[in-house]
C-alpha atoms as a PDB file:
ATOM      1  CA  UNK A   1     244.518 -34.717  12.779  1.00  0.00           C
ATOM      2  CA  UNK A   2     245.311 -36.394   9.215  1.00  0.00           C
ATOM      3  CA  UNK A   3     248.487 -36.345   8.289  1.00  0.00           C
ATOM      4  CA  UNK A   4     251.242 -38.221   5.374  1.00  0.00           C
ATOM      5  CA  UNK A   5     254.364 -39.451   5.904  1.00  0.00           C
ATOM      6  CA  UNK A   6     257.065 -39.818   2.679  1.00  0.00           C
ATOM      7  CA  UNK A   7     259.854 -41.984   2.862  1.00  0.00           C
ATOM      8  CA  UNK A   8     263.123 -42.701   0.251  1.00  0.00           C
ATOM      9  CA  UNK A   9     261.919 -40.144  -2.729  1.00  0.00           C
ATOM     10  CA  UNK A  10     264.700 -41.412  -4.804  1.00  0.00           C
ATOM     11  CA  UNK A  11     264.533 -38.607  -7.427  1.00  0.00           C
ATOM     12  CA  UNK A  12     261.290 -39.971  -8.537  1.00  0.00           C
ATOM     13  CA  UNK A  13     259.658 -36.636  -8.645  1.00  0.00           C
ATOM     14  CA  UNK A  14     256.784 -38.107 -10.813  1.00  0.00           C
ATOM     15  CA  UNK A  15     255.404 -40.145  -7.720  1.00  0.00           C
ATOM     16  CA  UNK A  16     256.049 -37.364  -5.213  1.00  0.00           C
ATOM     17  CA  UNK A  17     254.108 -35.007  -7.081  1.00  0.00           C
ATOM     18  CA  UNK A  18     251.230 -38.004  -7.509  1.00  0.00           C
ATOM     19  CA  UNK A  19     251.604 -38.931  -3.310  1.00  0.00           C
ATOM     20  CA  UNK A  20     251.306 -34.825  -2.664  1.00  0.00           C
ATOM     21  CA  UNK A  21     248.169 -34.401  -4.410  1.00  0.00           C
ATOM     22  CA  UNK A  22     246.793 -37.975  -3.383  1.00  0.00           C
ATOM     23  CA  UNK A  23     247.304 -36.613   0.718  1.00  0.00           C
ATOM     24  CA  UNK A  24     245.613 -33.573   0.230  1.00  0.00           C
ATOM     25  CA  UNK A  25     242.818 -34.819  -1.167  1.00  0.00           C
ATOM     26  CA  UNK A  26     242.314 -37.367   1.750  1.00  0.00           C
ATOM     27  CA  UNK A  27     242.305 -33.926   4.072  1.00  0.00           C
ATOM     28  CA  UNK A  28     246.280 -34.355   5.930  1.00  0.00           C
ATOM     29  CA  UNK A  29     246.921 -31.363   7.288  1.00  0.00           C
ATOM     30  CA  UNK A  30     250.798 -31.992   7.568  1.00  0.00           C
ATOM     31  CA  UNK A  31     252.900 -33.155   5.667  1.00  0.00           C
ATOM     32  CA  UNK A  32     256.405 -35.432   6.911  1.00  0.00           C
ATOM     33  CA  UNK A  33     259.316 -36.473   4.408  1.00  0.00           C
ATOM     34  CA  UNK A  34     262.157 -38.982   6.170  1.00  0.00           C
ATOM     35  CA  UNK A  35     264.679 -38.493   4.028  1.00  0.00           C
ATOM     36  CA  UNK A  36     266.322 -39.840   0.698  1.00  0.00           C
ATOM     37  CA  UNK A  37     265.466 -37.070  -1.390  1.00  0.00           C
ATOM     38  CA  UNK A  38     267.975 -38.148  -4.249  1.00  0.00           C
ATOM     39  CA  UNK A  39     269.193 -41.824  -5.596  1.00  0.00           C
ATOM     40  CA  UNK A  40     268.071 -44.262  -8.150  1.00  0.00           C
ATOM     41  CA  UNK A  41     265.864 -42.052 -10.308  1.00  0.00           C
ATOM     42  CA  UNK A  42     266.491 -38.849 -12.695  1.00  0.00           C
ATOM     43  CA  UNK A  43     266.414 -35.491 -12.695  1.00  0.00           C
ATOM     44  CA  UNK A  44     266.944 -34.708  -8.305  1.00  0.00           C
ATOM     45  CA  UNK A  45     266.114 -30.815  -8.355  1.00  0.00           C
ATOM     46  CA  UNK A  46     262.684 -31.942  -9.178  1.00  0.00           C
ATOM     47  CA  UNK A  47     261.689 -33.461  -6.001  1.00  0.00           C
ATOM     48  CA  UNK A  48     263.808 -30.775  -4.026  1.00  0.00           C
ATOM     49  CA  UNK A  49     261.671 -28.253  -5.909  1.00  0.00           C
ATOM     50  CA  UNK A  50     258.353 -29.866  -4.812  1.00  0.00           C
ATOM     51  CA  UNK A  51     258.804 -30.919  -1.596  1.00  0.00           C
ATOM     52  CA  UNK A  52     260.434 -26.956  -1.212  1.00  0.00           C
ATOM     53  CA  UNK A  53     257.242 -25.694  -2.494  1.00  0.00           C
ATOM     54  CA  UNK A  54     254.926 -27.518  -0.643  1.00  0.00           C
ATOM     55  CA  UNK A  55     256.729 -26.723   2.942  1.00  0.00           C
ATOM     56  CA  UNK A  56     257.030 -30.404   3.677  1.00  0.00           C
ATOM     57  CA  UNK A  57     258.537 -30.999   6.858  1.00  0.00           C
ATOM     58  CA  UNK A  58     261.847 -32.980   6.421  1.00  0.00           C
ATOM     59  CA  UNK A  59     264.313 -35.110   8.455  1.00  0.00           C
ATOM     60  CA  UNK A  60     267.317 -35.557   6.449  1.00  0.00           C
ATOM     61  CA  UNK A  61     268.524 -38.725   5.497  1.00  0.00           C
ATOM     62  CA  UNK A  62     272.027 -40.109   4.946  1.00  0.00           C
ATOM     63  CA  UNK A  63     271.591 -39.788   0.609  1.00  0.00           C
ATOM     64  CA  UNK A  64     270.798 -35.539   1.572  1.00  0.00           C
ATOM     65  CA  UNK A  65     273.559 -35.398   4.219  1.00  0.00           C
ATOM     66  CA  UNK A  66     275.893 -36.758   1.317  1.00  0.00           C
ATOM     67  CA  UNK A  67     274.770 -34.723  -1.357  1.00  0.00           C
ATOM     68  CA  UNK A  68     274.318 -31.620   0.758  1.00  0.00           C
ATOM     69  CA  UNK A  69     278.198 -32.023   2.268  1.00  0.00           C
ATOM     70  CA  UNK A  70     279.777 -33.498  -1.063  1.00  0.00           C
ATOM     71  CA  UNK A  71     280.638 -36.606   0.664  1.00  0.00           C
ATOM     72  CA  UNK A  72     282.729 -39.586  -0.949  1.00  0.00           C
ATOM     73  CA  UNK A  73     279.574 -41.915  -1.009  1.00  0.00           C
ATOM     74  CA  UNK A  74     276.270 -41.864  -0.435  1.00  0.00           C
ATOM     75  CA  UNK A  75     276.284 -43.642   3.340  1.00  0.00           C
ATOM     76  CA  UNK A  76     273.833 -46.343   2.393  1.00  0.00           C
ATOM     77  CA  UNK A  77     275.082 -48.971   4.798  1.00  0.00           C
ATOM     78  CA  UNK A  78     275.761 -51.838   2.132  1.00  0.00           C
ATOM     79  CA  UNK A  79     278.263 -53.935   2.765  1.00  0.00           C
ATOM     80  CA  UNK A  80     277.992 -56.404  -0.286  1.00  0.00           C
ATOM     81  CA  UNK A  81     280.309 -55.651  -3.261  1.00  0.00           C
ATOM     82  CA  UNK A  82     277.150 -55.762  -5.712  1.00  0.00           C
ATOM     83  CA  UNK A  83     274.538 -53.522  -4.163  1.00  0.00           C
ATOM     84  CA  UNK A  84     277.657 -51.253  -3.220  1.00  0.00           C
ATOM     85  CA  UNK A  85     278.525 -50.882  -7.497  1.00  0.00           C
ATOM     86  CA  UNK A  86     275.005 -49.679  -8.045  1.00  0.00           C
ATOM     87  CA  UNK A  87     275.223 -47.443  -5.006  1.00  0.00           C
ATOM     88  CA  UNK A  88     278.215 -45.586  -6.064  1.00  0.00           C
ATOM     89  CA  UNK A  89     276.383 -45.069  -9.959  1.00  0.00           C
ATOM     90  CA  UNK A  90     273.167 -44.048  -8.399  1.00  0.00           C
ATOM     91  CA  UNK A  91     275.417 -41.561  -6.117  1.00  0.00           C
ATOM     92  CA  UNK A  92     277.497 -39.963  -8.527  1.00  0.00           C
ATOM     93  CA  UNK A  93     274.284 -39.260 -11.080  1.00  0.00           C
ATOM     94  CA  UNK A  94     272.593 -37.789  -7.880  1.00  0.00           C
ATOM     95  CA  UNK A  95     275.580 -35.962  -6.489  1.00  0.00           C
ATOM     96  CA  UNK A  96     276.490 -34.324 -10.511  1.00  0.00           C
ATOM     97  CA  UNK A  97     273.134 -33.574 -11.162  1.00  0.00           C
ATOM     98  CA  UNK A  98     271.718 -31.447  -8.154  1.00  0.00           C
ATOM     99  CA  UNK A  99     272.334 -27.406  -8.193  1.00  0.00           C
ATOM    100  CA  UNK A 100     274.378 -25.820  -5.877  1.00  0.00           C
ATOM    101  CA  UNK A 101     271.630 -23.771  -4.499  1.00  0.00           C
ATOM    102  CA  UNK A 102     270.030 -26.777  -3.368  1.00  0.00           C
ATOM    103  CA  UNK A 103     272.901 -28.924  -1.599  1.00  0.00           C
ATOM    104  CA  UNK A 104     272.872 -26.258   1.688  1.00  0.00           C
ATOM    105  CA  UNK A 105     269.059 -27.083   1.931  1.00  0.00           C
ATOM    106  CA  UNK A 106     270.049 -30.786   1.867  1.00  0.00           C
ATOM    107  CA  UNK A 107     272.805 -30.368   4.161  1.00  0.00           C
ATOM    108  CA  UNK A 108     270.962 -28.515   6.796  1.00  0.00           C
ATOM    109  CA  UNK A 109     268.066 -31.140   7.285  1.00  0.00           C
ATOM    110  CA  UNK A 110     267.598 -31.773  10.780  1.00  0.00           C
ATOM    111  CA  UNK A 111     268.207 -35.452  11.490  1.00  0.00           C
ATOM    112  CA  UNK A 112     265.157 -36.540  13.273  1.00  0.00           C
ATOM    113  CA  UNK A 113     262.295 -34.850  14.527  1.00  0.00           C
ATOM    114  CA  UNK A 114     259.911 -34.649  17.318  1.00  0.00           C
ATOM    115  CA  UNK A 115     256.231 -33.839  16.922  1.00  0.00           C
ATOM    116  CA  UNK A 116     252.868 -34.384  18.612  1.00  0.00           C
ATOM    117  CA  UNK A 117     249.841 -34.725  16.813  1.00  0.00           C
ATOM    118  CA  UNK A 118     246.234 -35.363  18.188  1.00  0.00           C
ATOM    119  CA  UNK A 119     248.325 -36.054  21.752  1.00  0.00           C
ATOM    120  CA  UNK A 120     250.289 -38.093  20.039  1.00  0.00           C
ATOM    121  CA  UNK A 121     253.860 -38.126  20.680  1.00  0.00           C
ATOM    122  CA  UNK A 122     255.789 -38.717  17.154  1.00  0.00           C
ATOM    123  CA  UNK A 123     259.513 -38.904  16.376  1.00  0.00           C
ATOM    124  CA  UNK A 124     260.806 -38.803  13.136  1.00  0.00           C
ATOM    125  CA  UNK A 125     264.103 -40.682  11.973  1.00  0.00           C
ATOM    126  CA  UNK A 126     265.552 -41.833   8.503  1.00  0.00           C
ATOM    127  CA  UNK A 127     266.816 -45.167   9.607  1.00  0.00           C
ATOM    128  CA  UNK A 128     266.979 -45.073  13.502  1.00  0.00           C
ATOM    129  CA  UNK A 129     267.455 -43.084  16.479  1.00  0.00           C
ATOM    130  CA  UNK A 130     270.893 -44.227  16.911  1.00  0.00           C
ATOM    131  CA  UNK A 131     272.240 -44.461  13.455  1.00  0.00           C
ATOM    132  CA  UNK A 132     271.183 -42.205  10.495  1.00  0.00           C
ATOM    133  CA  UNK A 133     271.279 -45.490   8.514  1.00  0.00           C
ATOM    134  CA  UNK A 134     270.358 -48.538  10.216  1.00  0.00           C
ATOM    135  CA  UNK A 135     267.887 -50.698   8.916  1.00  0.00           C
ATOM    136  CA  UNK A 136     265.042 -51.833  10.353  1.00  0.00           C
ATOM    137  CA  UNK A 137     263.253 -54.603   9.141  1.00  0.00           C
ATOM    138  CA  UNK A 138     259.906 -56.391  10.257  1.00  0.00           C
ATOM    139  CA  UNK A 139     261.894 -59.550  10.397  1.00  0.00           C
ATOM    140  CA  UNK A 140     264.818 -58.841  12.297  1.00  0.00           C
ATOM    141  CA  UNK A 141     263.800 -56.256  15.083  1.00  0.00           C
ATOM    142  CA  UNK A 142     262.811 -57.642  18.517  1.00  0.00           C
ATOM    143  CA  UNK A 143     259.817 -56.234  20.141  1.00  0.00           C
ATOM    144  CA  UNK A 144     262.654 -55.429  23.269  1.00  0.00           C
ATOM    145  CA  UNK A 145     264.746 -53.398  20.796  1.00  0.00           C
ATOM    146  CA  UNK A 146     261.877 -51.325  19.550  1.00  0.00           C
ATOM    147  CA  UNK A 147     260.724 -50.585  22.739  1.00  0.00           C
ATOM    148  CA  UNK A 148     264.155 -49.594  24.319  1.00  0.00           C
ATOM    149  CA  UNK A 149     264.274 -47.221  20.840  1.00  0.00           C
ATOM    150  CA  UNK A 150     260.977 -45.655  21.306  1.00  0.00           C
ATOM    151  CA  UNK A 151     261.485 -45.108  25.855  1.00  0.00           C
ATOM    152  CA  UNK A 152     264.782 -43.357  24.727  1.00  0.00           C
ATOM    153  CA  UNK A 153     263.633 -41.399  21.917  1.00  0.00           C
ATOM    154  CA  UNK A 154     260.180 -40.424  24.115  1.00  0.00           C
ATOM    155  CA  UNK A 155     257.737 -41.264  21.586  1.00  0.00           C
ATOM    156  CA  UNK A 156     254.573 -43.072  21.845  1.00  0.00           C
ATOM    157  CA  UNK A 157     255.057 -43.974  17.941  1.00  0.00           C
ATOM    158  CA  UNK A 158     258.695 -44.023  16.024  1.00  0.00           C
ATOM    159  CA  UNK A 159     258.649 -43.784  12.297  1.00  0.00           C
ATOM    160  CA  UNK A 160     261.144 -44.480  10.340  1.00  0.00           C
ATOM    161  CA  UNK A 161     262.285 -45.196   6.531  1.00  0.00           C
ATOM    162  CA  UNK A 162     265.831 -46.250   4.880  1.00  0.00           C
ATOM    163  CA  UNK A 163     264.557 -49.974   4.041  1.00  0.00           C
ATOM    164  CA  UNK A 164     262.200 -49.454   0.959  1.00  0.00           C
ATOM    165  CA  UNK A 165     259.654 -51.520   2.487  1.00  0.00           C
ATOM    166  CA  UNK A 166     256.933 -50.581   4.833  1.00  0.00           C
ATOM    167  CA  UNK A 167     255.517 -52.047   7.871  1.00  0.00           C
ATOM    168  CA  UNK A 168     254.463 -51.481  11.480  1.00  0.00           C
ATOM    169  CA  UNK A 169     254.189 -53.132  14.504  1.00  0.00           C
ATOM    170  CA  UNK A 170     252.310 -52.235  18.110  1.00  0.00           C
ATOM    171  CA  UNK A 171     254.149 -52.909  20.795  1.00  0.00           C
ATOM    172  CA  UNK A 172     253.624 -54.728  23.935  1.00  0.00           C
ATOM    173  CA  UNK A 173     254.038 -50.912  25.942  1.00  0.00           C
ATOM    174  CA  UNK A 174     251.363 -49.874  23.254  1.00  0.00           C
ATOM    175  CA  UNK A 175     254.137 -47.857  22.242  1.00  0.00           C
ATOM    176  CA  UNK A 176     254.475 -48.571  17.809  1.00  0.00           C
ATOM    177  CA  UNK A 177     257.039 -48.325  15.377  1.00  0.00           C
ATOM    178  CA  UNK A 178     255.789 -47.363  11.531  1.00  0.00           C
ATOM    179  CA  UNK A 179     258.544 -47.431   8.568  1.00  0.00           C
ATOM    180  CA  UNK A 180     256.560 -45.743   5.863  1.00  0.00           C
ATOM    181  CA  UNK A 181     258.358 -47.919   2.827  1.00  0.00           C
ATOM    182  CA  UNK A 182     259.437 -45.507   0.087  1.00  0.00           C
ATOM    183  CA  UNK A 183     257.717 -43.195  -2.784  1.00  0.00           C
ATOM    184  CA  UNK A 184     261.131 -43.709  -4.942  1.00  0.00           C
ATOM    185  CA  UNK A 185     260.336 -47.179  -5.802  1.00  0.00           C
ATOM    186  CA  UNK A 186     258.127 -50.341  -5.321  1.00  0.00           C
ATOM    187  CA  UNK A 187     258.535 -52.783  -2.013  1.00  0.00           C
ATOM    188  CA  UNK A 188     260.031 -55.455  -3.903  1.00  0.00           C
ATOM    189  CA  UNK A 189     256.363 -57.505  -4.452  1.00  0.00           C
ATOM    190  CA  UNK A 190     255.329 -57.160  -8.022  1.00  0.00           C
ATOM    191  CA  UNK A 191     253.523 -54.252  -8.073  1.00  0.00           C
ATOM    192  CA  UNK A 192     254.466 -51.084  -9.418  1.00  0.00           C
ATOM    193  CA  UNK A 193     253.038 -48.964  -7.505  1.00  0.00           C
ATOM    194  CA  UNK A 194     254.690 -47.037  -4.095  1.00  0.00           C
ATOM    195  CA  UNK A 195     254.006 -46.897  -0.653  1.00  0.00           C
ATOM    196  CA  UNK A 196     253.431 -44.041   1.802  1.00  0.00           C
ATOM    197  CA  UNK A 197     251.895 -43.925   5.496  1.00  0.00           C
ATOM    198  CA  UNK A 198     248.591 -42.087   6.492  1.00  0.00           C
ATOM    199  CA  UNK A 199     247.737 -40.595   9.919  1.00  0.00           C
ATOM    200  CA  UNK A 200     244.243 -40.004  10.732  1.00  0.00           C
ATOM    201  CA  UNK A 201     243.600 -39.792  14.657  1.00  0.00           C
ATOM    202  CA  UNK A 202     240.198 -39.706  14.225  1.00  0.00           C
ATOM    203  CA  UNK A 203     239.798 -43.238  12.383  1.00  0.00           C
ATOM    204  CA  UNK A 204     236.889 -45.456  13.549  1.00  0.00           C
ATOM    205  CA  UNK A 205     239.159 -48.445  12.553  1.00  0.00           C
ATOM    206  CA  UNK A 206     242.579 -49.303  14.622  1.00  0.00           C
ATOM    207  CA  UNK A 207     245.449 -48.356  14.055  1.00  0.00           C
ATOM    208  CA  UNK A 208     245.390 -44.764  13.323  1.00  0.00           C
ATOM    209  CA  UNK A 209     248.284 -45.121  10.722  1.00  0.00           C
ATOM    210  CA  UNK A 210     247.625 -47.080   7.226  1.00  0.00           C
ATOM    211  CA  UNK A 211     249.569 -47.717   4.112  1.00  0.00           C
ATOM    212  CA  UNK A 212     248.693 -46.056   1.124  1.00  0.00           C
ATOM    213  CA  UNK A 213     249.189 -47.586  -2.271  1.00  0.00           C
ATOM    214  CA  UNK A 214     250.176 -45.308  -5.158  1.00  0.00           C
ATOM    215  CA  UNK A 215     249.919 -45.354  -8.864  1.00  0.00           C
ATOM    216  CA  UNK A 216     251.790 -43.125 -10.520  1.00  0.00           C
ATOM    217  CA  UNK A 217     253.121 -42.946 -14.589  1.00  0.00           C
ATOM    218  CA  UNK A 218     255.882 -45.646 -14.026  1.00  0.00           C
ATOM    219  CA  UNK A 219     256.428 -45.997 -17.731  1.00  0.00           C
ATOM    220  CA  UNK A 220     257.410 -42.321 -17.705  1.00  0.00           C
ATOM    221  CA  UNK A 221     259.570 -42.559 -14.732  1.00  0.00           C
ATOM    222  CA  UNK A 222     261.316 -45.745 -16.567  1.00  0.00           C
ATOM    223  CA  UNK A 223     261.543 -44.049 -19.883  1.00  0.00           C
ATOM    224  CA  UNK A 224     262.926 -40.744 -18.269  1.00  0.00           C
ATOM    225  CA  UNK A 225     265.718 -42.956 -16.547  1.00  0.00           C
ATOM    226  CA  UNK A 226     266.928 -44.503 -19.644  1.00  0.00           C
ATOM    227  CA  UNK A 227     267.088 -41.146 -21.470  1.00  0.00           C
ATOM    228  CA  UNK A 228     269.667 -40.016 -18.782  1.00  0.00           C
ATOM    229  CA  UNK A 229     271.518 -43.715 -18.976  1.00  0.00           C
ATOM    230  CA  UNK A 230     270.471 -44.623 -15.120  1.00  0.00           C
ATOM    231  CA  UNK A 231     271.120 -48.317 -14.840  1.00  0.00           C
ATOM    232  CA  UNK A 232     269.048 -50.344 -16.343  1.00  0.00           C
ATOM    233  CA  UNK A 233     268.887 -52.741 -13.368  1.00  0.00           C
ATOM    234  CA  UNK A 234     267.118 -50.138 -12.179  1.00  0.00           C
ATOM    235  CA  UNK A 235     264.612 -49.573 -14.675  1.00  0.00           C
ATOM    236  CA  UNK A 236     263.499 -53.277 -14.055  1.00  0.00           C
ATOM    237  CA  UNK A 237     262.717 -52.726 -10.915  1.00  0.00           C
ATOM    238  CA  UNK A 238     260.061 -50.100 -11.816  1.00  0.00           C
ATOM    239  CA  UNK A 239     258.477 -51.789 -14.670  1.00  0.00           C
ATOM    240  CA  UNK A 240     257.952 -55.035 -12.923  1.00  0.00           C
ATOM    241  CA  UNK A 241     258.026 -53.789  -9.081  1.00  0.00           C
ATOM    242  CA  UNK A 242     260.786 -56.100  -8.487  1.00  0.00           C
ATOM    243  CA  UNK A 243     263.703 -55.502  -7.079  1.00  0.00           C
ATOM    244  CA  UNK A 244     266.892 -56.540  -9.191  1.00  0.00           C
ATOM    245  CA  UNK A 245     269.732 -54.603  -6.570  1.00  0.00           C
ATOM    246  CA  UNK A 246     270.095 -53.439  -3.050  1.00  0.00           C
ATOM    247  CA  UNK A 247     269.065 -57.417  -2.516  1.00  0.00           C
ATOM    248  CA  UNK A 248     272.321 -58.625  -0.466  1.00  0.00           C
ATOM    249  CA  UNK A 249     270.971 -56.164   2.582  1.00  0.00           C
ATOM    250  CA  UNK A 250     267.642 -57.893   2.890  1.00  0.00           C
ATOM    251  CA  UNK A 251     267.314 -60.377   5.765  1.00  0.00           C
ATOM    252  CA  UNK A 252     266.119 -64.221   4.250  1.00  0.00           C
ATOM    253  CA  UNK A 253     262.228 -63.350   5.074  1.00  0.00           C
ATOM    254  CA  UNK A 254     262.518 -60.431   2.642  1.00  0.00           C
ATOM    255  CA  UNK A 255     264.325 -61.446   0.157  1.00  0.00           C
ATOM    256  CA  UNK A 256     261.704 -64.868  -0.011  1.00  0.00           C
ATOM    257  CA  UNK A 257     259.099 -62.358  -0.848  1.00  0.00           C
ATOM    258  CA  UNK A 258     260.867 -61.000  -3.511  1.00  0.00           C
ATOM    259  CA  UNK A 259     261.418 -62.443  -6.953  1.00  0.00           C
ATOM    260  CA  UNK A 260     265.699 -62.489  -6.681  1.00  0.00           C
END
């Protein structure tokens, strides 16, 4: 079994589009989204409209759940007045900008999802089991935590997204927890390129899952954003692949990495 796993689309439809065709061609048979359809890039029917078309299977995350009820903000989770400024502009373009026809698609996402694959057993979240947007970061989750996560959610591997940045981790159980970063923009190291996970069961090399880096036409995506006056904070942080907002959530080990 081969399968792809897409994490935080952020409207960039450009990249989705890349990541669809670049899974296929490596043979997955299924394909997973986590949520985040909308936020931070232009133009959010797009990415509905592809991910629609090519019968992705979806867990909704807290930007679709927003969008698809009309909600006052977008649920991120910040709590700093800064990264909460750029969440309200990327909420309200997002929010004004996707059709009617597509917010009771958002809106009836299923939250998390439960699949086996290869005898696998898989579940699906946006940010946790417990909370639709929690974070969980490499740094900051005990191995106890993830394990107590994984016993109660009865999966042999827990995948998750929200953060932006990928990772995984086995556990002492054997049990392992795999955030698939995001395709909407770069993991905050310099690169411009995004970041989704790939499940092949049938890999000579261990783990089954890896992390596949994706080039896509960033300067398009960038020059797209401007046209429809998206931040140009924002814009930075695709051109250079780092990140210039949604900094004051990252624990001290992340944030090093970065360049802010």
């Amino acid at each position: 079994m081969r399968a792809a796993f897409f994490g935080g689309i952020y409207n960039n439809y450009i990249g989705l589009e890349e990541a669809l065709a670049d899974a296929r061609r490596r043979g997955a048979e299924r394909l997973f989204c986590l949520g985040d359809v909308g936020g931070f890039g232009p133009h959010p029917d797009r990415s509905i409209e592809s991910l629609r078309k090519a019968q992705v299977e979806m867990v909704q995350g807290n930007y679709d759940d927003a969008v698809g009820n009309a909600r006052e903000d977008c649920g991120c989770g910040y709590t700093d007045p800064r990264d909460n400024h750029f969440a309200r502009l990327s909420y309200a373009y997002t929010l004004d900008k996707t059709s009617a026809g597509h917010r009771p698609w958002l809106a009836g996402l299923p939250p998390q999802l439960s699949v086996e694959l290869g005898g696998t057993r898989l579940h699906l979240v946006h940010g946790s089991p417990r909370q639709q947007n929690e974070f969980l970061w490499e740094s900051t989750a005990p191995d106890a935590f993830l394990e107590r996560l994984c016993v109660e959610a009865g999966a042999d591997v827990l995948l998750c997204t929200h953060t932006g940045i990928h990772w995984q981790r086995q556990l002492p159980s054997g049990r392992r927890v795999v955030n698939v970063g995001a395709l909407g923009r770069p993991a905050n190291d310099g690169r411009t390129c995004v970041w989704y996970a790939f499940l092949d069961t049938e890999a000579e090399t261990a783990p089954p899952f890896c992390f596949i880096p994706l080039a896509y036409d960033h300067q398009r995506l960038a020059r797209e954003m401007r046209a429809e006056k998206l931040p140009e904070e924002f814009v930075e942080t695709v051109l250079t692949g780092w990140w210039t907002t949604c900094l004051e959530i990252l624990p001290s080990k992340e944030r090093l990495r970065g360049r802010f």
